[in-house]
C-alpha atoms as a PDB file:
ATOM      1  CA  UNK A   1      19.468 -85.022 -74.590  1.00  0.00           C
ATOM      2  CA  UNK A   2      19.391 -81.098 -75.447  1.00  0.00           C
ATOM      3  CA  UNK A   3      18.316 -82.668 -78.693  1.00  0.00           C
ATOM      4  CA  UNK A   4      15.341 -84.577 -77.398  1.00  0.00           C
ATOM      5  CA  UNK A   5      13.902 -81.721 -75.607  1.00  0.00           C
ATOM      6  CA  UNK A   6      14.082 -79.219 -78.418  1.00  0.00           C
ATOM      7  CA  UNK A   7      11.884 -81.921 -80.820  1.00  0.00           C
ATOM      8  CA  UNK A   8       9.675 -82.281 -78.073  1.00  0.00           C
ATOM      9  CA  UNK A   9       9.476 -78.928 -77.194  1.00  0.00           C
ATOM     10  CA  UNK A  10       8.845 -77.898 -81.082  1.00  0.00           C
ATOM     11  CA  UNK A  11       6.564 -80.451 -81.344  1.00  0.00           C
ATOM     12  CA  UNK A  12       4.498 -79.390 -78.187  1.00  0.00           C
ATOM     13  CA  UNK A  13       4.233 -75.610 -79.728  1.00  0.00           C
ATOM     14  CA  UNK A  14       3.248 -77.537 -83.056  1.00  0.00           C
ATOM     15  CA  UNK A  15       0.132 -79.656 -81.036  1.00  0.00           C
ATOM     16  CA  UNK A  16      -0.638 -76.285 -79.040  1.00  0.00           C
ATOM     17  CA  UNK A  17      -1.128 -73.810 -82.253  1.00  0.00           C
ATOM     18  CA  UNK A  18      -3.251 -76.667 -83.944  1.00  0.00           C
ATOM     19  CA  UNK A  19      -5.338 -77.195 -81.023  1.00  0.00           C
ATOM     20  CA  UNK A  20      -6.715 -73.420 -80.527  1.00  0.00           C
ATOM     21  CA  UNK A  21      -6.125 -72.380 -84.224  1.00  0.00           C
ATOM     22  CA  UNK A  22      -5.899 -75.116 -86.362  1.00  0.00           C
ATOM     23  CA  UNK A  23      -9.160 -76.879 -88.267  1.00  0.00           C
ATOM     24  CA  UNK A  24     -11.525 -78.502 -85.629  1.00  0.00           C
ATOM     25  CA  UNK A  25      -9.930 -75.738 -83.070  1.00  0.00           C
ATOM     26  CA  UNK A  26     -11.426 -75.056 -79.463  1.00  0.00           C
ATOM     27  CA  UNK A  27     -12.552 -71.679 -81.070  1.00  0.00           C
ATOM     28  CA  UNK A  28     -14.612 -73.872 -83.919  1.00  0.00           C
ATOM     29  CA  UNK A  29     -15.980 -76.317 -81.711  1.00  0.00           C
ATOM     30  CA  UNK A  30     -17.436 -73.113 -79.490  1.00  0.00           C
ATOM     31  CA  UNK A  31     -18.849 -71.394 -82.300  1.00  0.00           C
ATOM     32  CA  UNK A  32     -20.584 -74.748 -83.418  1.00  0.00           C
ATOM     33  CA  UNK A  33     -21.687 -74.868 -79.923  1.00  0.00           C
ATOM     34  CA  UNK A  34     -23.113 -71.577 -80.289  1.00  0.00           C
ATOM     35  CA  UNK A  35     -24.406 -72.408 -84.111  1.00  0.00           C
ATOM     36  CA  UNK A  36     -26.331 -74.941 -82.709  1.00  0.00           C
ATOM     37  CA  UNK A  37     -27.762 -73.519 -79.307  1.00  0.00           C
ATOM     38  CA  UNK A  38     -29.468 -70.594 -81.851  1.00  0.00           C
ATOM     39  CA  UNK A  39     -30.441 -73.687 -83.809  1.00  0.00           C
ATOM     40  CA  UNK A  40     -32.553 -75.267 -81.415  1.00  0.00           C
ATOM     41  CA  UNK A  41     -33.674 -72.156 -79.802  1.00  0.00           C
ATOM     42  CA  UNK A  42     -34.926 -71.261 -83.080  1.00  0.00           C
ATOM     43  CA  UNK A  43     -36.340 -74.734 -84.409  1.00  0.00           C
ATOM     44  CA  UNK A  44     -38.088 -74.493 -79.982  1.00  0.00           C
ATOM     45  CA  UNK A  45     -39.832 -71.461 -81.210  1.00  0.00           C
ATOM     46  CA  UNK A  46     -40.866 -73.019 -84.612  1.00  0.00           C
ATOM     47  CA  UNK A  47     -42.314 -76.270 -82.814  1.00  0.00           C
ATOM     48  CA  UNK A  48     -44.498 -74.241 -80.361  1.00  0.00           C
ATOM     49  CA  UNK A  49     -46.095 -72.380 -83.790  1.00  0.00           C
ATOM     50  CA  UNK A  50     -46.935 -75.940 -85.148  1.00  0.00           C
ATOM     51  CA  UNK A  51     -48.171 -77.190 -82.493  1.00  0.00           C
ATOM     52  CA  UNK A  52     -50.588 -74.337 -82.590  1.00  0.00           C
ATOM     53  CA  UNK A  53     -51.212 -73.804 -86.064  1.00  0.00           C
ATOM     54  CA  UNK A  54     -51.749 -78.078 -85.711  1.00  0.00           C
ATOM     55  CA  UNK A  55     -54.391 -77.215 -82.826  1.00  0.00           C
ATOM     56  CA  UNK A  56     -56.244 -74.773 -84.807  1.00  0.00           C
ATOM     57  CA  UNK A  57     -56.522 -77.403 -88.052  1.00  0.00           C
ATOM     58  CA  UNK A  58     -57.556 -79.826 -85.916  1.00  0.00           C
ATOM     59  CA  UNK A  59     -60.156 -77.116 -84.165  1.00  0.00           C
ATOM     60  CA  UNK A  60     -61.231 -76.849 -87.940  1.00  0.00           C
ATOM     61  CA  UNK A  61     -61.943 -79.855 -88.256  1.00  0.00           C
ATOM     62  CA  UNK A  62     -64.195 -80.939 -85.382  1.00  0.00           C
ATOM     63  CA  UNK A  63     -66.043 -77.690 -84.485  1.00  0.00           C
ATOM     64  CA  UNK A  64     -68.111 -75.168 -85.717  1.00  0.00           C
ATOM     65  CA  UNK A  65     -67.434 -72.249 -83.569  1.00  0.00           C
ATOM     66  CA  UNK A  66     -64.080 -71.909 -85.094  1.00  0.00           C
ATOM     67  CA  UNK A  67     -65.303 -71.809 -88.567  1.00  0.00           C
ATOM     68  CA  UNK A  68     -67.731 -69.228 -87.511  1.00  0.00           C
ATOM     69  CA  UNK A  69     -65.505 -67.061 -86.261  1.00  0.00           C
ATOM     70  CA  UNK A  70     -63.306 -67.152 -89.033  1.00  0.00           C
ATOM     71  CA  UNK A  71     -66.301 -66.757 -91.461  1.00  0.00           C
ATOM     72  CA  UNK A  72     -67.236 -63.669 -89.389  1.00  0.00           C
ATOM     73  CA  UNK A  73     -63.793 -61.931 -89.199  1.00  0.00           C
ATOM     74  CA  UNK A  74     -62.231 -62.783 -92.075  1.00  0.00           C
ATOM     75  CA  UNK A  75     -65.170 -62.733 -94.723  1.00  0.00           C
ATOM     76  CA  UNK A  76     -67.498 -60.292 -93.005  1.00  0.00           C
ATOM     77  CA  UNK A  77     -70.355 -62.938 -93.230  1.00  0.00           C
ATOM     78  CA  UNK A  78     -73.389 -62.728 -90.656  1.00  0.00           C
ATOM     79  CA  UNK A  79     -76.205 -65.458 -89.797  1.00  0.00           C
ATOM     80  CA  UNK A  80     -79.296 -64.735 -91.864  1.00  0.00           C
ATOM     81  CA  UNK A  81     -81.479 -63.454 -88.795  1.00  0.00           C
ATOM     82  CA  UNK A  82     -78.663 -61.138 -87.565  1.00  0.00           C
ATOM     83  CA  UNK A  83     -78.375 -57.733 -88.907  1.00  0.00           C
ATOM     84  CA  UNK A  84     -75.156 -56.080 -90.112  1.00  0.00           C
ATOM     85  CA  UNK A  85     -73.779 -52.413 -88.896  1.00  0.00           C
ATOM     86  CA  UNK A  86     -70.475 -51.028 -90.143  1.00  0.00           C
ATOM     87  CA  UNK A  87     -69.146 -48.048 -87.622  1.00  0.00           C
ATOM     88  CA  UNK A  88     -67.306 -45.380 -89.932  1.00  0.00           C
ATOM     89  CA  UNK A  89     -64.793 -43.635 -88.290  1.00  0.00           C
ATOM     90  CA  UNK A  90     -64.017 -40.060 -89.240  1.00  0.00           C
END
């Protein structure tokens, strides 16, 4: 019987240190957990920069008030009846 015990217990301490240390551990399964919490947090933030980037292409597309705009801003172009004035700072 003493026997018995003593296998079981060793074999108890054996299950124990593989559960919380051992490959596919408690610990490893909550830093995956954490892994892929950032994951989706990140690939959240990445979807809502799509979904506007895919709004402003499709903005693009069907009007012409965007295209103005960026035509204005980003290549300094004006309508031919408007005149241009730079402000220089000093």
């Amino acid at each position: 019987m003493k026997i018995l015990v003593t296998v079981l217990s060793i074999l108890f301490v054996v299950l124990q240190i593989k559960l919380w240390a051992g490959s596919g551990s408690v610990r490893d399964i909550w830093r995956l957990n954490e892994t892929v919490a950032a994951q989706q947090r990140e690939n959240g933030a990445l979807q809502e920069r799509n979904n506007a980037l895919q709004a402003e292409v499709q903005d693009l597309k069907t009007g012409y008030a965007a295209v103005e705009e960026r035509a204005r801003t980003e290549l300094g172009m004006i309508k031919s009846d408007e005149t241009f004035y730079q402000v220089v700072q000093k």
